[in-house]
C-alpha atoms as a PDB file:
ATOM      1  CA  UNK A   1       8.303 -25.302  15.893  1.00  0.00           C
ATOM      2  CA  UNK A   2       8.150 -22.508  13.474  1.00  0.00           C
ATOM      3  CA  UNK A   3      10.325 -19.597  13.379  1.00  0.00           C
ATOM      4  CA  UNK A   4       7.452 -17.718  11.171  1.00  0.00           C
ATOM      5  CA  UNK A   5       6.171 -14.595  12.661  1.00  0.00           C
ATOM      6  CA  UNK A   6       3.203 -13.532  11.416  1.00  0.00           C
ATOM      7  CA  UNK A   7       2.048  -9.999  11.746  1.00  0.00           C
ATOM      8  CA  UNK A   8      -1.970  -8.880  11.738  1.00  0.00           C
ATOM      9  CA  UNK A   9      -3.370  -7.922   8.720  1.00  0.00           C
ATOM     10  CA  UNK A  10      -4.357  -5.127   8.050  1.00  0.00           C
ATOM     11  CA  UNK A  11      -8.318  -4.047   8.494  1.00  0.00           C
ATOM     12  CA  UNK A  12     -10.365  -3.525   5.667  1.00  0.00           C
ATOM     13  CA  UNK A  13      -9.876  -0.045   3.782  1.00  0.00           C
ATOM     14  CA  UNK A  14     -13.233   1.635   3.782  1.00  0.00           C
ATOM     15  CA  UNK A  15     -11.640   4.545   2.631  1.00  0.00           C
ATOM     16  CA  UNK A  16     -13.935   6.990   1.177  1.00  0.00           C
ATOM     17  CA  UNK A  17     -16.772   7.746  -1.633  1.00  0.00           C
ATOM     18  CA  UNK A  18     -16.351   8.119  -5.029  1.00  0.00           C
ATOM     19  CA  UNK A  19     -15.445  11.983  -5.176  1.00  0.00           C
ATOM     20  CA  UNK A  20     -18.454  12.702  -7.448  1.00  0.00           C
ATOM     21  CA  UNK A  21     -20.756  11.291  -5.031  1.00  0.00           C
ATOM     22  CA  UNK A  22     -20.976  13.245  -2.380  1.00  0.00           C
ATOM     23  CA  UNK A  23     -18.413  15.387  -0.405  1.00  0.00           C
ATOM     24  CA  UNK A  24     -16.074  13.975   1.526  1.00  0.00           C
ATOM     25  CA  UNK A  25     -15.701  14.087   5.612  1.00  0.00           C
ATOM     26  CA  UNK A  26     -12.852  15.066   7.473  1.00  0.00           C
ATOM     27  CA  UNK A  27     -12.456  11.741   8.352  1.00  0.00           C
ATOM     28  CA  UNK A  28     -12.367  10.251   4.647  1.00  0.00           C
ATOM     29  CA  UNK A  29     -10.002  12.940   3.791  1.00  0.00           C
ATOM     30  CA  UNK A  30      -7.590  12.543   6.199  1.00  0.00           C
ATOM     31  CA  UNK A  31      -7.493   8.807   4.705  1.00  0.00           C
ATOM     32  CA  UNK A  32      -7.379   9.317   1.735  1.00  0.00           C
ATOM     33  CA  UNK A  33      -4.348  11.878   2.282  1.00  0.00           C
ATOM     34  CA  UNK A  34      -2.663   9.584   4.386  1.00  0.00           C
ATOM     35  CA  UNK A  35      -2.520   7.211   1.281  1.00  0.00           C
ATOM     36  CA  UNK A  36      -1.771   9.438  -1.473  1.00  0.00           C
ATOM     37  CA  UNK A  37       0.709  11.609   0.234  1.00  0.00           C
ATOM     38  CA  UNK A  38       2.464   7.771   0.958  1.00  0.00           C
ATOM     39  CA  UNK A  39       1.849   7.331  -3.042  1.00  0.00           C
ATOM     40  CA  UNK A  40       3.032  11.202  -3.850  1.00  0.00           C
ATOM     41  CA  UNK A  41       6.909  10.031  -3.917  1.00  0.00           C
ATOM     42  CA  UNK A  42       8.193   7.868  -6.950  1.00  0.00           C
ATOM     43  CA  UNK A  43      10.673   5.371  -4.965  1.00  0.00           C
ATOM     44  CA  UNK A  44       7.315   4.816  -2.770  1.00  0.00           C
ATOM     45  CA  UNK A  45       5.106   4.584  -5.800  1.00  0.00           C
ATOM     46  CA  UNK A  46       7.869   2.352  -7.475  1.00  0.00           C
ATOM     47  CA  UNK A  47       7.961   0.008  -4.221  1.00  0.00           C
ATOM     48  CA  UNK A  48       4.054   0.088  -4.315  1.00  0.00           C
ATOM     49  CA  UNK A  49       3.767  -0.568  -7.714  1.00  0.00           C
ATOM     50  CA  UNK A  50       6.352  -3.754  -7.238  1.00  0.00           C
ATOM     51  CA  UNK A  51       4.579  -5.082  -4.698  1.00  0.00           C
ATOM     52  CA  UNK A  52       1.302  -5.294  -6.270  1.00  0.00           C
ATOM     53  CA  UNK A  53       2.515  -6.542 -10.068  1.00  0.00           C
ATOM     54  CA  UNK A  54       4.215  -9.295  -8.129  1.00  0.00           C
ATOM     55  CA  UNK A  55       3.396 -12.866  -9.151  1.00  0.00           C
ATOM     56  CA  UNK A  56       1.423 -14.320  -6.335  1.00  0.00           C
ATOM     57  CA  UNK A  57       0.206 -10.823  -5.046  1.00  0.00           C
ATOM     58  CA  UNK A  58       3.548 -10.557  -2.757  1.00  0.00           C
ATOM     59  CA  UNK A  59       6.879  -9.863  -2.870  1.00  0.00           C
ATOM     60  CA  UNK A  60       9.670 -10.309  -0.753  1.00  0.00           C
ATOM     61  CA  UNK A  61      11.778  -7.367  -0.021  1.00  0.00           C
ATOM     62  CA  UNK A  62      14.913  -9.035  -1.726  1.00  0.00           C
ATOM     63  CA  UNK A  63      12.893  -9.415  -5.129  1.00  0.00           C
ATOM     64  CA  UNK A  64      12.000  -5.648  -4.886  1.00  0.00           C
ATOM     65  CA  UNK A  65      14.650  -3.216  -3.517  1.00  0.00           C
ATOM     66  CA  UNK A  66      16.684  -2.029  -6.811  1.00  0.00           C
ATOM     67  CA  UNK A  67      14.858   0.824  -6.856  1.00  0.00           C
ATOM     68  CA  UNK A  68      17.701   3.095  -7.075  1.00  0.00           C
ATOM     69  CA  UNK A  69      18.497   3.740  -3.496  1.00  0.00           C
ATOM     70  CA  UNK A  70      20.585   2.203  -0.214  1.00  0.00           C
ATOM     71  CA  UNK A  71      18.817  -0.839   1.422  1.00  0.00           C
ATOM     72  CA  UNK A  72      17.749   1.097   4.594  1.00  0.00           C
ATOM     73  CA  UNK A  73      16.162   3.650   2.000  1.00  0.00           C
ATOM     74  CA  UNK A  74      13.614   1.213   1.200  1.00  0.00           C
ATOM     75  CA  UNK A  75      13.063  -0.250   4.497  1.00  0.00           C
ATOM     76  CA  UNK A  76      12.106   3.213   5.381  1.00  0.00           C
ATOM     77  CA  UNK A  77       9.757   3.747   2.057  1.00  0.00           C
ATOM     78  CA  UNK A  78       8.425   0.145   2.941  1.00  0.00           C
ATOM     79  CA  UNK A  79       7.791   1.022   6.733  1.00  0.00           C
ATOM     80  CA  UNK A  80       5.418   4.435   5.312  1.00  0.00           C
ATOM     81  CA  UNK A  81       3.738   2.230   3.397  1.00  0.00           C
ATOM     82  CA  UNK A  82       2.876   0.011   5.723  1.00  0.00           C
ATOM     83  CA  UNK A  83       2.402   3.361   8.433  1.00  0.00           C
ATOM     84  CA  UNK A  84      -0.115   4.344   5.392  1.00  0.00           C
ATOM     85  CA  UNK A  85      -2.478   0.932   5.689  1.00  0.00           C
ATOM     86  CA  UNK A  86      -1.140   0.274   1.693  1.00  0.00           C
ATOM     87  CA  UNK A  87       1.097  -2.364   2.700  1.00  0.00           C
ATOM     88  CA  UNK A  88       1.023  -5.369   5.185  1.00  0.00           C
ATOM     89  CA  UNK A  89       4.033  -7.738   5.385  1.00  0.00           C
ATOM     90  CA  UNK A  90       5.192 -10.748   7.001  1.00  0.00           C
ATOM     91  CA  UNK A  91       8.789 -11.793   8.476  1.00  0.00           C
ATOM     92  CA  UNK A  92       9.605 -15.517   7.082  1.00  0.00           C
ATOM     93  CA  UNK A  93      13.020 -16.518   8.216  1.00  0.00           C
ATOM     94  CA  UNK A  94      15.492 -13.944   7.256  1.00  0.00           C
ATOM     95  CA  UNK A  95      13.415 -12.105   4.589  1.00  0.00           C
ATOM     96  CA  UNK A  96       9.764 -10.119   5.053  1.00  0.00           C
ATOM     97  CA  UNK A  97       6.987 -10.573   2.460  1.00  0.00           C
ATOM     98  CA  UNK A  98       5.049  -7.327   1.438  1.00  0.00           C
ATOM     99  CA  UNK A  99       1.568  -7.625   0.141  1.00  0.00           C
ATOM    100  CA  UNK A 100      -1.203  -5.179  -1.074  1.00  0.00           C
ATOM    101  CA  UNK A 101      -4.164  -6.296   0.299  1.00  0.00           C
ATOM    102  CA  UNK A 102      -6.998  -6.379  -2.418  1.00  0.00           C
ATOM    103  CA  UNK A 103      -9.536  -3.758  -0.425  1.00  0.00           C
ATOM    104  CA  UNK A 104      -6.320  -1.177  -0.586  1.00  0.00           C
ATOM    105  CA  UNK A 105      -6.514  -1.101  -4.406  1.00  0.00           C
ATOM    106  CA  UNK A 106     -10.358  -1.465  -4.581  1.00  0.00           C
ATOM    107  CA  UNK A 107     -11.263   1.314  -1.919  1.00  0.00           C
ATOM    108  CA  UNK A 108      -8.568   3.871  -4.255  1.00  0.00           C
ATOM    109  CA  UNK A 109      -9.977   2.487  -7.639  1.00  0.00           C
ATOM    110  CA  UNK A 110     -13.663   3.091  -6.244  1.00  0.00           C
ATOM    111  CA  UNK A 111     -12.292   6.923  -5.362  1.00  0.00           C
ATOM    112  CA  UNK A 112     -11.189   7.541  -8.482  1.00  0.00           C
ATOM    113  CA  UNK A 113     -13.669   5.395 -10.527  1.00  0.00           C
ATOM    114  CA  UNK A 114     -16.487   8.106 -10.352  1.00  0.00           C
ATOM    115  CA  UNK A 115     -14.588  10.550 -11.088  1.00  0.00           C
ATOM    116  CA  UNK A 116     -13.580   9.802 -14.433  1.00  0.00           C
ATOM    117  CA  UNK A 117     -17.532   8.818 -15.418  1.00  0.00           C
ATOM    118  CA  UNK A 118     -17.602  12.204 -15.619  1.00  0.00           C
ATOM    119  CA  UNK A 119     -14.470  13.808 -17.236  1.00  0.00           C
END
């Protein structure tokens, strides 16, 4: 039997329009808030950033918590993340596996994308 516990990934970001498209909705905003206020402080950003440079697009949490503060620190960073739909992670023994899931960095990149076509 295995001890692996496997938590449900998370849906699909369908965040929001590129933000020279068309104005956004209250709805998209408060999305797109959600994630960038998660991204607005550097340990999170750090943690983020770790996660998703990570060979094999996931990290465990013992390859990626010197970020310069106590362990519960980062759990706490980690658990916004996740709180934030940027993260989704996955409890293998001992240790818990972080991931960014692919539509998270396409549905920011497409945000951003038309934006600078036009700076």
């Amino acid at each position: 039997m295995s001890n692996v516990n496997v938590l449900p990934l998370l849906e699909p970001v369908a965040c929001c329009p590129p933000l020279n498209e068309r104005p956004m909705s209250a709805e998209e905003a408060e999305v797109a808030a959600k994630m960038f206020k998660a991204l607005g402080d550097p340990v999170r950003l750090r943690l983020f950033s770790a996660v998703a440079s990570h060979e094999g697009g996931e990290a465990c949490v013992c390859d990626i918590s010197d970020v310069g503060v106590s362990q519960p620190t980062v759990s706490h960073h980690l658990k916004k993340l996740k709180e934030a739909g940027l993260l989704s992670s996955e409890r293998r023994g001992t240790w818990v596996y972080y991931r960014v899931e692919p539509s998270v960095l396409a549905a920011m990149g497409a945000l951003l994308a038309g934006a600078a076509k036009t700076a």
